[in-house]
N, C-alpha and C. Protein backbone atom coordinates (compact mmCIF):
# COMPACT_ATOMS: atom_id res chain seq x y z
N UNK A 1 43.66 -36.21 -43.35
CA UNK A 1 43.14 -36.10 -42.04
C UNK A 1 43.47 -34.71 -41.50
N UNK A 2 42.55 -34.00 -41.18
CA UNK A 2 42.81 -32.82 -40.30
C UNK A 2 42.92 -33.04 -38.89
N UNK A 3 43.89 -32.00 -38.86
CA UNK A 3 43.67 -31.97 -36.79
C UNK A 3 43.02 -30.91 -36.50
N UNK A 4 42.43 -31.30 -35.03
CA UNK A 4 42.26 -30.52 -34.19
C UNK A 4 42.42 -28.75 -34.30
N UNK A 5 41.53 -28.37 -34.28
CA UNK A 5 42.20 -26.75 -34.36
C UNK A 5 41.62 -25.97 -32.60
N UNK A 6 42.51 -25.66 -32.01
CA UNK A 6 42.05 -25.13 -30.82
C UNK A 6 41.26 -23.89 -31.16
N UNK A 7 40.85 -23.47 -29.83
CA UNK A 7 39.68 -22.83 -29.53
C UNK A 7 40.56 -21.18 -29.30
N UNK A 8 39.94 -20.26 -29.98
CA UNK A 8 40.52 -18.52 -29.47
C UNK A 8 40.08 -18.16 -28.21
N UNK A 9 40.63 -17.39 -28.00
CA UNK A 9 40.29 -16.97 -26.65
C UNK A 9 39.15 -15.80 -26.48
N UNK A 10 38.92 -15.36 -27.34
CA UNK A 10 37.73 -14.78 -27.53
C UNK A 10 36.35 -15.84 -27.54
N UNK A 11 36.94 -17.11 -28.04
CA UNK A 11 35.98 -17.80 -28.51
C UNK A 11 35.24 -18.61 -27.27
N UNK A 12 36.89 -18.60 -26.47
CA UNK A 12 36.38 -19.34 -25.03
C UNK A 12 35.50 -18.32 -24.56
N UNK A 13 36.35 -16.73 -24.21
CA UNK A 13 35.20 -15.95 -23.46
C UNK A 13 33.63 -15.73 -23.75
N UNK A 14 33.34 -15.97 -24.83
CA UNK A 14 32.17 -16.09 -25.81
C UNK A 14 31.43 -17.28 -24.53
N UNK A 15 31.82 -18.46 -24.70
CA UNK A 15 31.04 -19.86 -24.37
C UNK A 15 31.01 -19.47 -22.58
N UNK A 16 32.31 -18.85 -22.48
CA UNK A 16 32.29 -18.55 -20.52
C UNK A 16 31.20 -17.76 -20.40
N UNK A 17 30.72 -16.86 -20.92
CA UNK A 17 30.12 -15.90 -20.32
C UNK A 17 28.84 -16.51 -20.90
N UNK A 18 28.50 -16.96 -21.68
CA UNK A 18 26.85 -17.23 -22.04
C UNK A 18 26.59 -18.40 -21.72
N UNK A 19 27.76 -19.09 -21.10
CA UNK A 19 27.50 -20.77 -20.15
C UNK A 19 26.99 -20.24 -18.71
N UNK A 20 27.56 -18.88 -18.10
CA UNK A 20 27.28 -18.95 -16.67
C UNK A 20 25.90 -18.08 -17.40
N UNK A 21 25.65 -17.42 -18.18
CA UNK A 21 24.61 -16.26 -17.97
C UNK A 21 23.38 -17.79 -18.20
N UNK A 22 23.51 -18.55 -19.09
CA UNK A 22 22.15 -19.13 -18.97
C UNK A 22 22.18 -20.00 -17.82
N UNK A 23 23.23 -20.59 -16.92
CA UNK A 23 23.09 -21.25 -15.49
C UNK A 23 22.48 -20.36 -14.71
N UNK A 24 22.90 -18.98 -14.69
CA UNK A 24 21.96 -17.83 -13.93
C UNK A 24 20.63 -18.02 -14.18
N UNK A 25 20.06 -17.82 -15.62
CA UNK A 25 18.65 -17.50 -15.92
C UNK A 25 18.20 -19.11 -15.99
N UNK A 26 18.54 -20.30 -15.83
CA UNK A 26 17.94 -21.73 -15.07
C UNK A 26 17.84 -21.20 -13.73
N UNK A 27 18.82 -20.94 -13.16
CA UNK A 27 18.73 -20.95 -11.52
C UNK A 27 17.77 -19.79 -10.91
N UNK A 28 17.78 -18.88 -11.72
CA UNK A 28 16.77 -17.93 -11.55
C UNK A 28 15.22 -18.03 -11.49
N UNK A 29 14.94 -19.15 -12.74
CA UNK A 29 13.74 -19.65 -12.96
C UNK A 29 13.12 -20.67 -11.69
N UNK A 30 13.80 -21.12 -11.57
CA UNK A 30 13.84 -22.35 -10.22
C UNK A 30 13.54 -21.59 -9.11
N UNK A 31 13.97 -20.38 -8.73
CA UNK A 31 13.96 -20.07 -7.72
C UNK A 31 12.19 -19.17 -7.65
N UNK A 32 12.55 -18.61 -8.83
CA UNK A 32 11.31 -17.80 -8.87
C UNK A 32 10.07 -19.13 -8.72
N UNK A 33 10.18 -20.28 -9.20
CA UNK A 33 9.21 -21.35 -9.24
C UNK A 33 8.62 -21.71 -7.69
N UNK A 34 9.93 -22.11 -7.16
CA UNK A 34 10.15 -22.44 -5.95
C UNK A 34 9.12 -21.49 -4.88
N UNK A 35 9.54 -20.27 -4.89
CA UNK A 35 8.95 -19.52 -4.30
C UNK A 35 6.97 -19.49 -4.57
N UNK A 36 7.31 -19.49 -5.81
CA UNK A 36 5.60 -19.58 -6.28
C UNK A 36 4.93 -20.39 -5.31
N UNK A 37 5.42 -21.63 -5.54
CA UNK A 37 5.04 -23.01 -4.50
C UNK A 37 4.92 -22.88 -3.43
N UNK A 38 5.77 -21.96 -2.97
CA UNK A 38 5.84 -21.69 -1.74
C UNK A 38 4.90 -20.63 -0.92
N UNK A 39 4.46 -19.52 -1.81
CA UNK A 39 3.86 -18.44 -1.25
C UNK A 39 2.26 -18.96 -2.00
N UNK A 40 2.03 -19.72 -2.66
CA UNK A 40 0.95 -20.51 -3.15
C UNK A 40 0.23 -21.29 -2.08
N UNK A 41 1.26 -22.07 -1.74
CA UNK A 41 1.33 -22.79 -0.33
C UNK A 41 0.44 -22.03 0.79
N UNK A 42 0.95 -21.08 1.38
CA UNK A 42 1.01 -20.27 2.58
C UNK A 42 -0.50 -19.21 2.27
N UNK A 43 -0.65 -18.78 1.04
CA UNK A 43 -1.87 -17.82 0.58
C UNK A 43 -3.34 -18.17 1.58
N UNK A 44 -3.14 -19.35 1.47
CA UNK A 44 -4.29 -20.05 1.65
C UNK A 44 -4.63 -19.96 3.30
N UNK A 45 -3.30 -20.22 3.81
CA UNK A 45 -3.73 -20.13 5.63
C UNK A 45 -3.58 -18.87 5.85
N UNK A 46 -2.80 -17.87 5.07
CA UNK A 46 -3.28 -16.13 5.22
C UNK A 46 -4.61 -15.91 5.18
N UNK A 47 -5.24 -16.18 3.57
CA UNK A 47 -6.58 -15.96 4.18
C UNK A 47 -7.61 -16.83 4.48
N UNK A 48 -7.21 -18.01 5.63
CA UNK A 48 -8.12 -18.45 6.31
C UNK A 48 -7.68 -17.55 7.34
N UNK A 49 -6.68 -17.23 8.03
CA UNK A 49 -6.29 -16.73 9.02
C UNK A 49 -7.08 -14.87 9.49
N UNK A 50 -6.69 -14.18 7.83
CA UNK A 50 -7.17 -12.82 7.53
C UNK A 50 -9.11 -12.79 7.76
N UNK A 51 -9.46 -14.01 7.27
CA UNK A 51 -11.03 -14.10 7.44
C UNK A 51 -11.45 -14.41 9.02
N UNK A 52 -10.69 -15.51 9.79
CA UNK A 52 -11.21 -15.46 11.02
C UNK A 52 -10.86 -14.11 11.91
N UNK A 53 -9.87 -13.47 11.54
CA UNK A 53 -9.44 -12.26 12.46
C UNK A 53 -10.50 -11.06 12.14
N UNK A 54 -10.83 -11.00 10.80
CA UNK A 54 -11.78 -9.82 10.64
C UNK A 54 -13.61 -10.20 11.04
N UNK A 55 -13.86 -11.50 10.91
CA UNK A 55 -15.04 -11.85 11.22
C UNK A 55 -14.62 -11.85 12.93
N UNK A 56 -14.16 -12.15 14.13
CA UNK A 56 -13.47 -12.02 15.02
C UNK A 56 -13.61 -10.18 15.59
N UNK A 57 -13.19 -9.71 14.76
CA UNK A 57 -13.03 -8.27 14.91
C UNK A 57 -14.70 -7.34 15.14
N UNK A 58 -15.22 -8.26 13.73
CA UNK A 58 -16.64 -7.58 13.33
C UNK A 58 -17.48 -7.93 14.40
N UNK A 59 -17.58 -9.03 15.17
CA UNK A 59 -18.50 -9.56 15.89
C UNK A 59 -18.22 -8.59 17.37
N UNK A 60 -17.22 -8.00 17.41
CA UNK A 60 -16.58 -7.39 18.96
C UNK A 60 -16.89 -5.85 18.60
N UNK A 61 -16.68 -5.59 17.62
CA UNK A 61 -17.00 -4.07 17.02
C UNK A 61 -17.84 -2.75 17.87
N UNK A 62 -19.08 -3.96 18.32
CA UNK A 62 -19.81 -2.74 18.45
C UNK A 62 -19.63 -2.60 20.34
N UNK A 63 -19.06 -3.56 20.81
CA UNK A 63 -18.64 -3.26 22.30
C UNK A 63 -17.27 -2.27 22.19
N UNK A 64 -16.64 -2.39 21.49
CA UNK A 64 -15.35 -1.57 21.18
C UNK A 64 -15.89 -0.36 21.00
N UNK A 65 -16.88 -0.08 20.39
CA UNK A 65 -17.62 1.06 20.02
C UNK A 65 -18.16 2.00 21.20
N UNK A 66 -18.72 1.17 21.41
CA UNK A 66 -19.55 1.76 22.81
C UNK A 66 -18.43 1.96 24.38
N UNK A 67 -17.38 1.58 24.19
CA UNK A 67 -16.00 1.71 25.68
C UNK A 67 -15.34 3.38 25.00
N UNK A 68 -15.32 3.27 23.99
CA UNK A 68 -14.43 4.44 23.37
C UNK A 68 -15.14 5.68 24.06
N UNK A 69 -13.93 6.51 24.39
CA UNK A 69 -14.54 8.14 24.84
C UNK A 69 -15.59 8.59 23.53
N UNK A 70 -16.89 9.60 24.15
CA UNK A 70 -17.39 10.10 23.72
C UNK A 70 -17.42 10.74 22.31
N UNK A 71 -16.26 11.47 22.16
CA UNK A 71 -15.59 11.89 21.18
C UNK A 71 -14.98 11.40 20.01
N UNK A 72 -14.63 10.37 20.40
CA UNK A 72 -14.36 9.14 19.40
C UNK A 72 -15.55 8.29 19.03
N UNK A 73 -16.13 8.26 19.76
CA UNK A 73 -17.38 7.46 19.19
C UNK A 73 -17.97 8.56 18.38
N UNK A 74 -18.27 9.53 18.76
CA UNK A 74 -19.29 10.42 17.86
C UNK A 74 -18.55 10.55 16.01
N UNK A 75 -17.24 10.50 16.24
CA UNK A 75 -16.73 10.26 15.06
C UNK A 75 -16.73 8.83 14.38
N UNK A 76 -17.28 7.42 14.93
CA UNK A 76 -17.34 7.06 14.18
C UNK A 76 -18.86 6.60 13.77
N UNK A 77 -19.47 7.12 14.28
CA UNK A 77 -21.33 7.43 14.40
C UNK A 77 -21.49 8.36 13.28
N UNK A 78 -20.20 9.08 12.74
CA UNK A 78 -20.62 10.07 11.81
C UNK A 78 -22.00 9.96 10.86
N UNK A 79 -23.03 11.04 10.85
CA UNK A 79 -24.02 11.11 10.19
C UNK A 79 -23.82 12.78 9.05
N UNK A 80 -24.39 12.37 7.67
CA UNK A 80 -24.29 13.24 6.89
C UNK A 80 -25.34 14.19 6.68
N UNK A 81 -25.41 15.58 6.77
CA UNK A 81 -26.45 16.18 6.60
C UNK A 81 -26.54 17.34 5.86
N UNK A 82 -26.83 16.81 4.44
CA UNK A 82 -26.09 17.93 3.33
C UNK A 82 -27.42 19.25 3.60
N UNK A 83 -28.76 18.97 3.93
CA UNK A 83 -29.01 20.18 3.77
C UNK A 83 -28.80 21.20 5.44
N UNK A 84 -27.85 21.22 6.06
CA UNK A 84 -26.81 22.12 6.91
C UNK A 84 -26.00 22.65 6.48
N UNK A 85 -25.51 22.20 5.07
CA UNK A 85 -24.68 22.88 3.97
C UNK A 85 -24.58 24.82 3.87
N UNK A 86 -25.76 25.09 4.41
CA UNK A 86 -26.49 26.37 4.02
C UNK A 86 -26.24 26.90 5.36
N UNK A 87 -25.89 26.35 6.14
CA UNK A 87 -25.74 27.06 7.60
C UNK A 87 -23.89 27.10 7.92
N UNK A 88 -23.15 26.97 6.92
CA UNK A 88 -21.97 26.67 6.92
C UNK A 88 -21.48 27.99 5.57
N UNK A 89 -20.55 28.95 5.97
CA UNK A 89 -19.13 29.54 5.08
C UNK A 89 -18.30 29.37 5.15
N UNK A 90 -17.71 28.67 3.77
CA UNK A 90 -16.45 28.47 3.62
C UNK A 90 -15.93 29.23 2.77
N UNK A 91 -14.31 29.44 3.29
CA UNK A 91 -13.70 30.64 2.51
C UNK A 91 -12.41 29.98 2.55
N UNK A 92 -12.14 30.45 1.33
CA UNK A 92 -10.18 29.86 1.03
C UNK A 92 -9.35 31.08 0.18
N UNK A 93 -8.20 31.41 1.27
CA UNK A 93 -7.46 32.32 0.88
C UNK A 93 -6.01 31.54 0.62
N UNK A 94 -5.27 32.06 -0.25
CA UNK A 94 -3.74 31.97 -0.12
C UNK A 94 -3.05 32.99 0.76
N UNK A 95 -2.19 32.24 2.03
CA UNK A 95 -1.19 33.27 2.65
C UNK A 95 -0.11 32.56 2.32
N UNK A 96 1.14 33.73 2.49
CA UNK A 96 2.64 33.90 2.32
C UNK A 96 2.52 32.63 3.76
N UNK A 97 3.64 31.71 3.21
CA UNK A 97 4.10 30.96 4.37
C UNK A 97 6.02 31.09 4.58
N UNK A 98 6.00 31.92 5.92
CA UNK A 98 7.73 31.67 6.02
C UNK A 98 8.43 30.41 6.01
N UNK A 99 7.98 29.34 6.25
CA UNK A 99 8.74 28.30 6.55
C UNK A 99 9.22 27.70 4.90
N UNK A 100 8.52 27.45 3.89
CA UNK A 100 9.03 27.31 2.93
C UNK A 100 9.21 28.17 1.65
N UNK A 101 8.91 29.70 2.39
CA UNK A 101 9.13 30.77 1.26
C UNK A 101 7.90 30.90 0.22
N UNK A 102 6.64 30.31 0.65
CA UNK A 102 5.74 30.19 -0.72
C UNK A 102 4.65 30.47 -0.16
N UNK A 103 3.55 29.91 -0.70
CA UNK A 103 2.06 30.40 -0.49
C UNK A 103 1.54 29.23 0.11
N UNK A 104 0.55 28.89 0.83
CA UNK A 104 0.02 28.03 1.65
C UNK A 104 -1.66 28.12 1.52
N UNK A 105 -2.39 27.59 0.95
CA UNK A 105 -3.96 27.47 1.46
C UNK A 105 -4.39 28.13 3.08
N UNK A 106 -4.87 28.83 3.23
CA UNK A 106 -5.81 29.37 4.23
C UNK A 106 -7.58 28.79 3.93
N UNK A 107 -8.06 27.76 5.10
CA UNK A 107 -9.37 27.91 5.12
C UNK A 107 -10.22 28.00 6.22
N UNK A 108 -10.96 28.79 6.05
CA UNK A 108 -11.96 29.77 7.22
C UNK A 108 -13.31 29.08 6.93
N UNK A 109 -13.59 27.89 7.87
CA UNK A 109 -15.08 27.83 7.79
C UNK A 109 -15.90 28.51 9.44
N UNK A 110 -17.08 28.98 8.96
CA UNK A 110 -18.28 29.65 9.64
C UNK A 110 -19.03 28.90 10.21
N UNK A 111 -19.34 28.92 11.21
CA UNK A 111 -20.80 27.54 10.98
C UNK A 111 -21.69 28.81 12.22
N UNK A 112 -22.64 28.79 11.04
CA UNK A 112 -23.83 29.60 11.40
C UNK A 112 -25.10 29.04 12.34
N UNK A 113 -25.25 27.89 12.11
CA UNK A 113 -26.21 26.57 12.96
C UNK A 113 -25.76 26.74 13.97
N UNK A 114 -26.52 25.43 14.78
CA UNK A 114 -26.88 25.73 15.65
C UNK A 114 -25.83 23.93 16.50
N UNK A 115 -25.52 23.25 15.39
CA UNK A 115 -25.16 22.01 15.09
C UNK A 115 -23.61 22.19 15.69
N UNK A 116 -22.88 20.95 15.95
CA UNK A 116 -21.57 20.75 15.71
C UNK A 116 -21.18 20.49 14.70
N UNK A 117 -20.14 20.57 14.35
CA UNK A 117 -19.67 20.43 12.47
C UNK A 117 -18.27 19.61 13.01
């Protein structure tokens, strides 16, 4: 009959440390699950919530549009008119900038029209 042979202490630290590391990576899993369920849950009245606020928004839009100063509206009225292209010089230089010791973009546009740009 043999006895018993105890356990090294290396052998314990062995089982200590890879007993709590896989209770970590269970409890980890659970949690990450948990949460799934949870933000799975909630997705759904975000975007019912995200859809009535922007349909909400869209329908008011164009009175919002029309209260805004002049200036602001004309920017968002923006219209494109590439052939004015030709009534416009643009020029790009590099200048010395003191504030960070280096070179900085310089640009010089012209507008030859008759238009606002």
């Amino acid at each position: 009959m043999t006895g018993h042979t105890r356990m090294s202490p290396l052998t314990a630290l062995f089982i200590g440390i890879f007993g709590v590391g896989a209770v970590g990576i269970v409890s980890a899993t659970l949690i990450v699950f948990a949460g799934m369920l949870i933000i799975g849950d909630k997705a759904g009245d975000l975007v019912r919530f995200a859809d009535g606020t922007i349909t909400t928004t869209l329908d008011r839009l164009p009175g919002l549009i029309e209260s805004l100063p002049e200036s602001l509206g004309d920017i968002l009225n923006d219209g494109r008119a590439p052939e004015y292209s030709d009534n416009l010089d643009v020029q790009v230089a590099f200048a010395a900038d003191e504030w960070s010791r280096g070179i900085r973009p310089v640009m010089t546009i012209t507008n030859r029209g008759e238009e606002v740009v």
